[in-house]
C-alpha atoms as a PDB file:
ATOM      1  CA  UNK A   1     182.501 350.711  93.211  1.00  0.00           C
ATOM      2  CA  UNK A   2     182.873 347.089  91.924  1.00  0.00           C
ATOM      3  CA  UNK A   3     181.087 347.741  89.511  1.00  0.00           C
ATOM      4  CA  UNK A   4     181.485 344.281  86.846  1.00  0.00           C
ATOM      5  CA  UNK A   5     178.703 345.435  84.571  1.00  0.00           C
ATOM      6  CA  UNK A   6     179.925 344.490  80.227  1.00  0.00           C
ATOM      7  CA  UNK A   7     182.276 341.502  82.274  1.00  0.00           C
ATOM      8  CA  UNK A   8     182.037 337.793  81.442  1.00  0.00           C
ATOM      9  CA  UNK A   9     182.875 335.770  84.426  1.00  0.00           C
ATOM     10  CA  UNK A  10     183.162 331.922  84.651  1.00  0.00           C
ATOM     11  CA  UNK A  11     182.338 330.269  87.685  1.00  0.00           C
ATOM     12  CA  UNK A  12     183.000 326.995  88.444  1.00  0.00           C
ATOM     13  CA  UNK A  13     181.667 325.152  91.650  1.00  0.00           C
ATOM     14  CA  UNK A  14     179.103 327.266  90.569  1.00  0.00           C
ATOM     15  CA  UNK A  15     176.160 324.714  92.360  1.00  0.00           C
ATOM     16  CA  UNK A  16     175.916 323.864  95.885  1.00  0.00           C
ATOM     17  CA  UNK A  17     175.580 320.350  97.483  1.00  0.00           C
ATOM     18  CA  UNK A  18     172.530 321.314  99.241  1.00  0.00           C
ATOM     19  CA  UNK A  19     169.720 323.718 100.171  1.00  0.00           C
ATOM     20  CA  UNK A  20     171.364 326.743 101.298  1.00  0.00           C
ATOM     21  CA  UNK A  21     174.375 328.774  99.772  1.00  0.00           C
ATOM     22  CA  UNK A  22     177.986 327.008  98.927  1.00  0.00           C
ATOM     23  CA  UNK A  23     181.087 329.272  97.809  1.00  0.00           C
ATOM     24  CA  UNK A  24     180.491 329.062  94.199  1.00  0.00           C
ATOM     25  CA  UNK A  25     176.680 329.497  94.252  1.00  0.00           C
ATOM     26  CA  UNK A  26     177.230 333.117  95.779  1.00  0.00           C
ATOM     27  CA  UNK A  27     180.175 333.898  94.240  1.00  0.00           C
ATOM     28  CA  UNK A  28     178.168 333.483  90.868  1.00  0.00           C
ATOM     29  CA  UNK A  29     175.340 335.357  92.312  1.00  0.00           C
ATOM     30  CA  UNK A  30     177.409 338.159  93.589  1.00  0.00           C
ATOM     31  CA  UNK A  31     179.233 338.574  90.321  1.00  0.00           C
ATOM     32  CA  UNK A  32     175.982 338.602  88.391  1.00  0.00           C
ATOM     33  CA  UNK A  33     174.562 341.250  90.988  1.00  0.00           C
ATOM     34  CA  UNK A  34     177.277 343.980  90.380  1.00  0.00           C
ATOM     35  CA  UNK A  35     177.051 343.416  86.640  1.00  0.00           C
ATOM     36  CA  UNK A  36     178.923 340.626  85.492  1.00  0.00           C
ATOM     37  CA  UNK A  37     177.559 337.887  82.627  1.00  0.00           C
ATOM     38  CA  UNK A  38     178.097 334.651  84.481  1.00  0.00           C
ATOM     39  CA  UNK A  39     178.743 331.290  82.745  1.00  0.00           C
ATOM     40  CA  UNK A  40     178.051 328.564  85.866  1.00  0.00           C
ATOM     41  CA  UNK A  41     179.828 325.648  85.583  1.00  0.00           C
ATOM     42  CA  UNK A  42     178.865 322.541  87.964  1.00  0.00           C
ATOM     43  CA  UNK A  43     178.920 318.918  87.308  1.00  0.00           C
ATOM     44  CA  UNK A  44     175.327 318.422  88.946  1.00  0.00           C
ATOM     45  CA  UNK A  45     172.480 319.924  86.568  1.00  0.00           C
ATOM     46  CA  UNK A  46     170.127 320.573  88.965  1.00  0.00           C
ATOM     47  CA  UNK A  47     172.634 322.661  91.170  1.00  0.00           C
ATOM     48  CA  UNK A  48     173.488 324.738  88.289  1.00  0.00           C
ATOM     49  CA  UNK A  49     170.058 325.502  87.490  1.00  0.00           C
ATOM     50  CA  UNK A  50     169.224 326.515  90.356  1.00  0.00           C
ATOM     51  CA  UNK A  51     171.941 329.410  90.555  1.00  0.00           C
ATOM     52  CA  UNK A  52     170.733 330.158  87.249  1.00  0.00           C
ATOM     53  CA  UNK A  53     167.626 330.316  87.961  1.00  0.00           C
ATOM     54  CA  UNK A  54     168.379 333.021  90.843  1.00  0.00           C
ATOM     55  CA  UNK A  55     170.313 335.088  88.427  1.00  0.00           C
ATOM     56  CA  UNK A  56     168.055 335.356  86.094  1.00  0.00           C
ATOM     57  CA  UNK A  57     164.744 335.476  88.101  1.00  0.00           C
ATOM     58  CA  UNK A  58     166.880 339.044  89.674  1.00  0.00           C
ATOM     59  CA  UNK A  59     167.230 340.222  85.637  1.00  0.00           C
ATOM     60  CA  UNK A  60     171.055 339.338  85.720  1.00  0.00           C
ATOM     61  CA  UNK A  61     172.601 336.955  82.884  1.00  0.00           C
ATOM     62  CA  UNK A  62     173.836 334.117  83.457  1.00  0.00           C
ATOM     63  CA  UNK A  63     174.112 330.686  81.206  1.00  0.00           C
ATOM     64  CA  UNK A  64     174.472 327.273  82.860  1.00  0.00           C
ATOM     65  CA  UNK A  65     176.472 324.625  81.582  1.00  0.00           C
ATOM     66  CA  UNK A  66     177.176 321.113  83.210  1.00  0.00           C
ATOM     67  CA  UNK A  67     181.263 320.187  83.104  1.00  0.00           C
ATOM     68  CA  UNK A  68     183.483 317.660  84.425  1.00  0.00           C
ATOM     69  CA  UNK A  69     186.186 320.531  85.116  1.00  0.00           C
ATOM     70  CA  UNK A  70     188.069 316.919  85.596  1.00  0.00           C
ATOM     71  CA  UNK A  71     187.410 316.460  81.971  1.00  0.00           C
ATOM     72  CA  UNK A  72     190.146 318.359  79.558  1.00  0.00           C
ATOM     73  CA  UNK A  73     188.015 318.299  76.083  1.00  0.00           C
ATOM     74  CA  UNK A  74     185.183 318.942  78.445  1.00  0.00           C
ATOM     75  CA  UNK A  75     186.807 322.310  79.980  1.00  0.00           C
ATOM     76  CA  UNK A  76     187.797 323.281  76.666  1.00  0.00           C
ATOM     77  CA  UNK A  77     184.593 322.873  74.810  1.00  0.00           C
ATOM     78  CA  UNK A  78     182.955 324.763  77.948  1.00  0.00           C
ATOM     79  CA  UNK A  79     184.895 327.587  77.327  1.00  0.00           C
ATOM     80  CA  UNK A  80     184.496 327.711  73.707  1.00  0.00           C
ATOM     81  CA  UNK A  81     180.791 327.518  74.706  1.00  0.00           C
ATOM     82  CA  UNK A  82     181.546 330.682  76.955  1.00  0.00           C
ATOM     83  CA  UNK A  83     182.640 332.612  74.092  1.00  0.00           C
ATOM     84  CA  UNK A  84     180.458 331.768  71.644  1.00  0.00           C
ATOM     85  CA  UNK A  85     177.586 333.040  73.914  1.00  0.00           C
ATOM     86  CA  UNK A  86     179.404 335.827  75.582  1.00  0.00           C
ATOM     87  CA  UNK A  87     181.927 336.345  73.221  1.00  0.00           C
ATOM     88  CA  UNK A  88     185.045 337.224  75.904  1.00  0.00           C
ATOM     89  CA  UNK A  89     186.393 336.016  79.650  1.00  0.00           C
ATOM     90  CA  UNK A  90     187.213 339.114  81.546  1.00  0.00           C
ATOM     91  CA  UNK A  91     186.804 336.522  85.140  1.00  0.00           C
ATOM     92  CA  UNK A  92     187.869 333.160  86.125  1.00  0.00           C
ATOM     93  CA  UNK A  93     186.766 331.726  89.621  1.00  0.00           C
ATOM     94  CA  UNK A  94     188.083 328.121  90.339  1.00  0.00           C
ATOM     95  CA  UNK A  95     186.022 327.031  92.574  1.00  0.00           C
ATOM     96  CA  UNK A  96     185.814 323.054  92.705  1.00  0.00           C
ATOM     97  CA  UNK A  97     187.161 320.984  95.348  1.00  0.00           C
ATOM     98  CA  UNK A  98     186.552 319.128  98.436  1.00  0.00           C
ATOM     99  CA  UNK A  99     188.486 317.447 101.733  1.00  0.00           C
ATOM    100  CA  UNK A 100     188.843 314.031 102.389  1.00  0.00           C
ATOM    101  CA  UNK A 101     190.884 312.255 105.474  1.00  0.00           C
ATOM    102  CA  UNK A 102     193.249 310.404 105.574  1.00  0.00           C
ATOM    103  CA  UNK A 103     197.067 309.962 105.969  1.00  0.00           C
ATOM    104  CA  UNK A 104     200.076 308.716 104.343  1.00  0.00           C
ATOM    105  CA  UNK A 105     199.866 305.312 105.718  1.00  0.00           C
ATOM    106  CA  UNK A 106     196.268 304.940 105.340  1.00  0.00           C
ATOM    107  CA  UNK A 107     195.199 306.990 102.808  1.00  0.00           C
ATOM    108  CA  UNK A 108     194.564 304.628  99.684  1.00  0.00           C
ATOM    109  CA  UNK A 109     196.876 305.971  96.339  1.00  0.00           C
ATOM    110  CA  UNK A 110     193.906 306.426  93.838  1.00  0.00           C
ATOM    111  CA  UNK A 111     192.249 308.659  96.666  1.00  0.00           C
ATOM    112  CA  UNK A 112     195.323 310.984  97.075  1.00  0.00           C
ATOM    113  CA  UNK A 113     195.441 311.065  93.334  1.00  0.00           C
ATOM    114  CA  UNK A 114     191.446 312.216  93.179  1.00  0.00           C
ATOM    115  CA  UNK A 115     192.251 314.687  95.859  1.00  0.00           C
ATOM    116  CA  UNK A 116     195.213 316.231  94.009  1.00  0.00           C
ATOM    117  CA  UNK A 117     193.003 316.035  90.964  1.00  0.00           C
ATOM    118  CA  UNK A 118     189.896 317.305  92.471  1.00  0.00           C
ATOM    119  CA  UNK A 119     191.802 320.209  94.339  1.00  0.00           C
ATOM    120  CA  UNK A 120     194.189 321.197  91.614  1.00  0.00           C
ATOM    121  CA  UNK A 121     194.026 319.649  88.759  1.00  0.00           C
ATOM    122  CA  UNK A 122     190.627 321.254  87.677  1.00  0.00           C
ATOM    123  CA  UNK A 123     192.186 324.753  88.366  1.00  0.00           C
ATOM    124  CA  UNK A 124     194.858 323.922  85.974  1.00  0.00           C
ATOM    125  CA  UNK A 125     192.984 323.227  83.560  1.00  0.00           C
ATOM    126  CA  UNK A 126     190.672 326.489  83.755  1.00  0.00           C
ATOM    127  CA  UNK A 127     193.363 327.958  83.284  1.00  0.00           C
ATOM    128  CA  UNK A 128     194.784 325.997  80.899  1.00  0.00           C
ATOM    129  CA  UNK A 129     191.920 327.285  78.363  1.00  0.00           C
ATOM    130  CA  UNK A 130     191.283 330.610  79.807  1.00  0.00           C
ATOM    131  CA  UNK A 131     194.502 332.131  79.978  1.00  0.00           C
ATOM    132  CA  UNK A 132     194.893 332.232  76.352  1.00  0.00           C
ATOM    133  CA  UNK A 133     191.634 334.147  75.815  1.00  0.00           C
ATOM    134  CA  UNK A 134     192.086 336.695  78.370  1.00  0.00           C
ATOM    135  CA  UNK A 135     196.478 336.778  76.868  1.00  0.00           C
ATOM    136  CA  UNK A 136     194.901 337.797  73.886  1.00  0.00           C
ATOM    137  CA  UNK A 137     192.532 340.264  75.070  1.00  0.00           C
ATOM    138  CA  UNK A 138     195.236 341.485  77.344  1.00  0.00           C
ATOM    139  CA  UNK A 139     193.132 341.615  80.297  1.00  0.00           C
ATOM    140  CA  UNK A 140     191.666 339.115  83.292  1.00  0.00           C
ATOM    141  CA  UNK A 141     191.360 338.348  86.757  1.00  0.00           C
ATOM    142  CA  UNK A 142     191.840 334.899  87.707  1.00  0.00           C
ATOM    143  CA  UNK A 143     191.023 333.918  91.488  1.00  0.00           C
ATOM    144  CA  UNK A 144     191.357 330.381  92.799  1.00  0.00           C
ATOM    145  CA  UNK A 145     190.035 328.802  96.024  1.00  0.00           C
ATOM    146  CA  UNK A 146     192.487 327.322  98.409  1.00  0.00           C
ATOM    147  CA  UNK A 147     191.563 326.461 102.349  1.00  0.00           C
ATOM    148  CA  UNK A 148     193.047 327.221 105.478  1.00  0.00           C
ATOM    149  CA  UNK A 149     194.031 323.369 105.717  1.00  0.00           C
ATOM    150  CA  UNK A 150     196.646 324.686 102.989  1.00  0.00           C
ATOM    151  CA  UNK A 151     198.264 326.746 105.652  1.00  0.00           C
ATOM    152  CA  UNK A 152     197.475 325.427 109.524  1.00  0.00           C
ATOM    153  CA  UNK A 153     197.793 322.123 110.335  1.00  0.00           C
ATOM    154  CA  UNK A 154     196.543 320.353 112.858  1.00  0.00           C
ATOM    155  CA  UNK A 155     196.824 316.854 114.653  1.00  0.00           C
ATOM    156  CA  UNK A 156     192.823 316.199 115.562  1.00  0.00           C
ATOM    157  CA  UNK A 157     191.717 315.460 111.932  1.00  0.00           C
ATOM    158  CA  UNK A 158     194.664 314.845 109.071  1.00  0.00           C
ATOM    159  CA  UNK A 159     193.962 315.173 105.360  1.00  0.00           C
ATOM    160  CA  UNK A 160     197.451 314.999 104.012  1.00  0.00           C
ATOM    161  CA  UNK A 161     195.851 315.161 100.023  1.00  0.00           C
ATOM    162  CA  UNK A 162     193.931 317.703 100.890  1.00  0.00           C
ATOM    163  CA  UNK A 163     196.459 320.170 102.786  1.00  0.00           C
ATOM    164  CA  UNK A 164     198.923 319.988  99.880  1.00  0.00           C
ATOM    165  CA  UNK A 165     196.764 320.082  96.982  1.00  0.00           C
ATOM    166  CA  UNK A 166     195.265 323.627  98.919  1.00  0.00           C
ATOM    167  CA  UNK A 167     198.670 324.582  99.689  1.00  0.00           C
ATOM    168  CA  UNK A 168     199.287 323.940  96.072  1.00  0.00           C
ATOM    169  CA  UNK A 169     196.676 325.975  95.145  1.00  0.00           C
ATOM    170  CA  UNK A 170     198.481 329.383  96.440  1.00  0.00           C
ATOM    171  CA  UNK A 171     201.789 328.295  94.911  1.00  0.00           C
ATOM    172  CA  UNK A 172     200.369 327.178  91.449  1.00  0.00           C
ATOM    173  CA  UNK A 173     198.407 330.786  91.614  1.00  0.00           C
ATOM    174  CA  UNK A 174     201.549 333.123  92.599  1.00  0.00           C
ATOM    175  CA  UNK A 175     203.018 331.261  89.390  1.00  0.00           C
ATOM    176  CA  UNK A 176     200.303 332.505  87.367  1.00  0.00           C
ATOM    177  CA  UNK A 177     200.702 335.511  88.429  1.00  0.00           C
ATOM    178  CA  UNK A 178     204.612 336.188  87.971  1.00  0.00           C
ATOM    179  CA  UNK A 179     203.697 334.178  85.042  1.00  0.00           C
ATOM    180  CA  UNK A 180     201.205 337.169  83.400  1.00  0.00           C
ATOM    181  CA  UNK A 181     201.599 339.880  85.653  1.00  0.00           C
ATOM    182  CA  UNK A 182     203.106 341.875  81.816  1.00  0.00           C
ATOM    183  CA  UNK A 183     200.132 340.619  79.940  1.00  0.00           C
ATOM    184  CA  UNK A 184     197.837 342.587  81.860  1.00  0.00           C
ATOM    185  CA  UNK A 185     196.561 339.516  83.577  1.00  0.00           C
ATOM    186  CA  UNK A 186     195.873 339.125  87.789  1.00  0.00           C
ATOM    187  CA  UNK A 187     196.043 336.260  89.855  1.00  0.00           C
ATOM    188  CA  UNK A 188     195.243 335.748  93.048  1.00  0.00           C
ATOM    189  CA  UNK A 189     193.789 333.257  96.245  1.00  0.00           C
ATOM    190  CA  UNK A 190     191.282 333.588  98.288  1.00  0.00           C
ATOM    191  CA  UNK A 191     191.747 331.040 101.630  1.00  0.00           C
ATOM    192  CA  UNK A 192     188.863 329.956 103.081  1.00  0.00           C
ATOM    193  CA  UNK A 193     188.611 329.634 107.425  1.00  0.00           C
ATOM    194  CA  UNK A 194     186.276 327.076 108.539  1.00  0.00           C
ATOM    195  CA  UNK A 195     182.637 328.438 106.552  1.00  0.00           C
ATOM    196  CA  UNK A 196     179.079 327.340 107.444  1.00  0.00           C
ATOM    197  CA  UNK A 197     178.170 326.182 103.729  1.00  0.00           C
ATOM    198  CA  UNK A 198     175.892 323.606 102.630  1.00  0.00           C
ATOM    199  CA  UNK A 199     178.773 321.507 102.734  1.00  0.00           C
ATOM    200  CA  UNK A 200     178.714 320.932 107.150  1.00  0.00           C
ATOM    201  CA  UNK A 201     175.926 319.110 106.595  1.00  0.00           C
ATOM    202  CA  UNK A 202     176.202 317.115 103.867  1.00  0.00           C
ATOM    203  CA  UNK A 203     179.824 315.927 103.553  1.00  0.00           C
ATOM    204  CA  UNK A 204     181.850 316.747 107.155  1.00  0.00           C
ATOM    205  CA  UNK A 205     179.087 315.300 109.393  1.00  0.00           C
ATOM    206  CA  UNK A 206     179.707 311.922 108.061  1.00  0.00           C
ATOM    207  CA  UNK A 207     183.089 312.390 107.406  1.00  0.00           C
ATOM    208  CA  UNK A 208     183.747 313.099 110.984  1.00  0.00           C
ATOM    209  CA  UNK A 209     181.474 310.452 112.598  1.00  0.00           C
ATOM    210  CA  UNK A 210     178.999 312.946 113.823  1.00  0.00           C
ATOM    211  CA  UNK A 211     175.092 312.399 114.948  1.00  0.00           C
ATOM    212  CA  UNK A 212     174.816 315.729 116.017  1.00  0.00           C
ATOM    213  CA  UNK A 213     174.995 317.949 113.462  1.00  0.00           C
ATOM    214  CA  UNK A 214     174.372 321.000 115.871  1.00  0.00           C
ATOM    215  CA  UNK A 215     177.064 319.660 117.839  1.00  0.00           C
ATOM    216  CA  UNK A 216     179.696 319.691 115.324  1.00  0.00           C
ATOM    217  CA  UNK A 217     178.303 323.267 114.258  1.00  0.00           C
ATOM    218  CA  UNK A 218     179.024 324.630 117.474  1.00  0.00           C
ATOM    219  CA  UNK A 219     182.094 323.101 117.766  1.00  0.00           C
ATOM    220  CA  UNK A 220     183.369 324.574 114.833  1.00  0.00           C
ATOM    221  CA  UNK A 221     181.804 328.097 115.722  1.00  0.00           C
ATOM    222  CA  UNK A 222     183.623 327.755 119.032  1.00  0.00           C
ATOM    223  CA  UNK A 223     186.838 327.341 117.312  1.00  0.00           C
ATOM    224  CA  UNK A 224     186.964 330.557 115.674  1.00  0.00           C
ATOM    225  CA  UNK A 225     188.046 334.111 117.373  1.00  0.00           C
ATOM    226  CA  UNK A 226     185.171 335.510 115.992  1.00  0.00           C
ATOM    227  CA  UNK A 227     183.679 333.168 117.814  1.00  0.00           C
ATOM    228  CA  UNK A 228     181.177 332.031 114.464  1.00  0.00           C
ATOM    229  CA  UNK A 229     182.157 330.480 111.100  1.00  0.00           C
ATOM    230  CA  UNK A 230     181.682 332.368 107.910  1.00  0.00           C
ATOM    231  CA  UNK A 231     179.244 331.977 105.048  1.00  0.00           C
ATOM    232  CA  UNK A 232     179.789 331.900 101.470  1.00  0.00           C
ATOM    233  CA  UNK A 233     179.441 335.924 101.047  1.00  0.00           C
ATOM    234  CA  UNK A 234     181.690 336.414 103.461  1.00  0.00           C
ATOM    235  CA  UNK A 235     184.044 334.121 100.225  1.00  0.00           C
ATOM    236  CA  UNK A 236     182.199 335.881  97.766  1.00  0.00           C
ATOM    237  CA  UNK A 237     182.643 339.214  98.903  1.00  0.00           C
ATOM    238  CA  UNK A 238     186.176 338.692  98.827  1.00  0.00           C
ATOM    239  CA  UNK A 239     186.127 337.053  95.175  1.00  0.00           C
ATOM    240  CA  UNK A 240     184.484 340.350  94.015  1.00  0.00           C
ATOM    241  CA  UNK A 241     187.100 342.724  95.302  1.00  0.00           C
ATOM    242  CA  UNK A 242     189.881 340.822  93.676  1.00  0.00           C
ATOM    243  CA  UNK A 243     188.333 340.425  90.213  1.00  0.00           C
ATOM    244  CA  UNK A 244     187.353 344.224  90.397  1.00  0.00           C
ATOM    245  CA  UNK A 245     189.158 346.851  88.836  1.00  0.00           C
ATOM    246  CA  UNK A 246     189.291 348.265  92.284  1.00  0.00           C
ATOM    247  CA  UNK A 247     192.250 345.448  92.890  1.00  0.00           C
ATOM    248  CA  UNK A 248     194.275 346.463  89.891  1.00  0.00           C
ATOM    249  CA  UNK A 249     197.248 346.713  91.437  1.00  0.00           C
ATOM    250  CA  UNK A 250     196.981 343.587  93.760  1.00  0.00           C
ATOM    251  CA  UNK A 251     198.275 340.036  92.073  1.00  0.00           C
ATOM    252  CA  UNK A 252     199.823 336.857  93.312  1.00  0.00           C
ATOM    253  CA  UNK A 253     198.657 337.158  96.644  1.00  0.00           C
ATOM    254  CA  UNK A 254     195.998 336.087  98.963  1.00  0.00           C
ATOM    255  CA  UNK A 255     193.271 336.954 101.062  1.00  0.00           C
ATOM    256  CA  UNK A 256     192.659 334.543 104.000  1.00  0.00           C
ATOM    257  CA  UNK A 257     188.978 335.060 105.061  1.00  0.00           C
ATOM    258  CA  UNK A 258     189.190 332.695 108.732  1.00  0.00           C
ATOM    259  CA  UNK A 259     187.616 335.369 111.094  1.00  0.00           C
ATOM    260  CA  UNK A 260     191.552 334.900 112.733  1.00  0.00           C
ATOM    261  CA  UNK A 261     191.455 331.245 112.599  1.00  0.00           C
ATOM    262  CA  UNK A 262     194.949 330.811 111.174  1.00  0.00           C
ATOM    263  CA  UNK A 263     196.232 333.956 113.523  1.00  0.00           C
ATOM    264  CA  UNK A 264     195.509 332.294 116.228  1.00  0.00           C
ATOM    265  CA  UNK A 265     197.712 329.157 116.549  1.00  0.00           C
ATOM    266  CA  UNK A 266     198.046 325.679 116.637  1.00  0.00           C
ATOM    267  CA  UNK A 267     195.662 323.564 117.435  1.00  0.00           C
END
């Protein structure tokens, strides 16, 4: 049962921001754990190393590489790099992004143009040079990260950027999908509910104006059904099922991991 073992799986986001365990440091993990050869992509060098050094110190393979997935030559040349150490991409997981806040009227232009960059953009352009590799091997699983801010809005914190480049994300991977659903190629979304990653601490406490750290923990936890946010697994878990061959027959769709959050109303 997902079994990934003779898979090469690119991972971007592959790092985390700080001690602890973001979406694409798990994901990588995971993937590596059931089988897979992971290529790590991250723009920090010490945060890819790190995953890589957790791979490999579990006898898994794994190669880091450090990428600007912002960068077009730089994507490209990393997945030339991919092949010529693995030698095929049966995997892509588009993991890079991040929220900031803001509205229309406030929101300067060459930040909504980052955010649209920095959300879709660098999934584009994985695919951009990985579709053509799997096309030709007739076979791949592409799975891109969106967020529930892509699908439930809410009045108490806007990030107008950030809501459509997510929402983006699902449309731009139902494309794919229609797009190569005959060349033997999947593509799907995972959605991401409010997760307790490395990421609470280091970016959304002083994004939201927060000394308490706890406090804004519990807040969060509070607003879930489940009554507790999610980890990374919980993403990476996810990731795994739809690049397995166990989701064969499941493209351009979505799995919304929220623990109900988006079930549940309005804010």
């Amino acid at each position: 049962m997902l079994n990934l073992a003779g898979k090469v799986a690119i991972v971007t986001g592959a790092g985390s921001v700080g001690p602890g365990w973001g979406n694409g440091k798990a994901t990588a993990v995971l993937l590596a754990r059931q089988g897979a050869s992971v290529f790590a992509i991250d723009i920090v060098p010490a945060a890819v190393e790190e995953t890589l050094g957790i791979i490999t110190g579990e006898g898994n393979t794994a190669t880091a590489h450090v990428c600007d997935m912002l960068d077009s030559a730089a994507v490209e040349a990393a997945v030339a790099a991919c092949l010529q150490r693995f030698g095929r991409i049966d995997i892509l997981v588009n993991n890079v992004g991040g929220s900031a806040p803001g509205g229309p009227a406030d929101m300067p232009e060459e930040l909504w143009d980052r955010q649209i960059d920095f959300n879709l953009k660098t999934a584009f352009l994985g695919c951009k040079y990985v579709l053509p590799v799997m096309e030709a091997q007739g076979s791949g699983a592409v799975v891109n990260l969106s967020s529930v801010a892509g699908l439930r809005m809410g009045s108490a914190r806007v990030h107008v950027a950030y809501s459509a480049s997510k929402a983006g994300i699902i449309g731009f991977s139902k494309s794919v999908a229609m797009g190569y659903a005959k060349k033997g190629i999947r593509c799907n979304t995972v959605v991401p509910g409010l997760m307790h990653t490395p990421l609470v601490e280091h970016r959304l406490v002083r994004q939201l104006g927060a000394n308490d750290a706890e406090a804004l923990i519990a807040k969060r936890n509070a607003s879930v059904p489940m009554g507790h946010m999610g980890t990374a697994w919980d993403i990476a878990h996810a990731v795994l099922y739809l690049v397995s061959d166990e989701a064969r027959y499941v493209t351009g769709t979505e799995i919304i991991v929220d623990g109900g959050f988006t079930a549940s109303g309005p804010v």
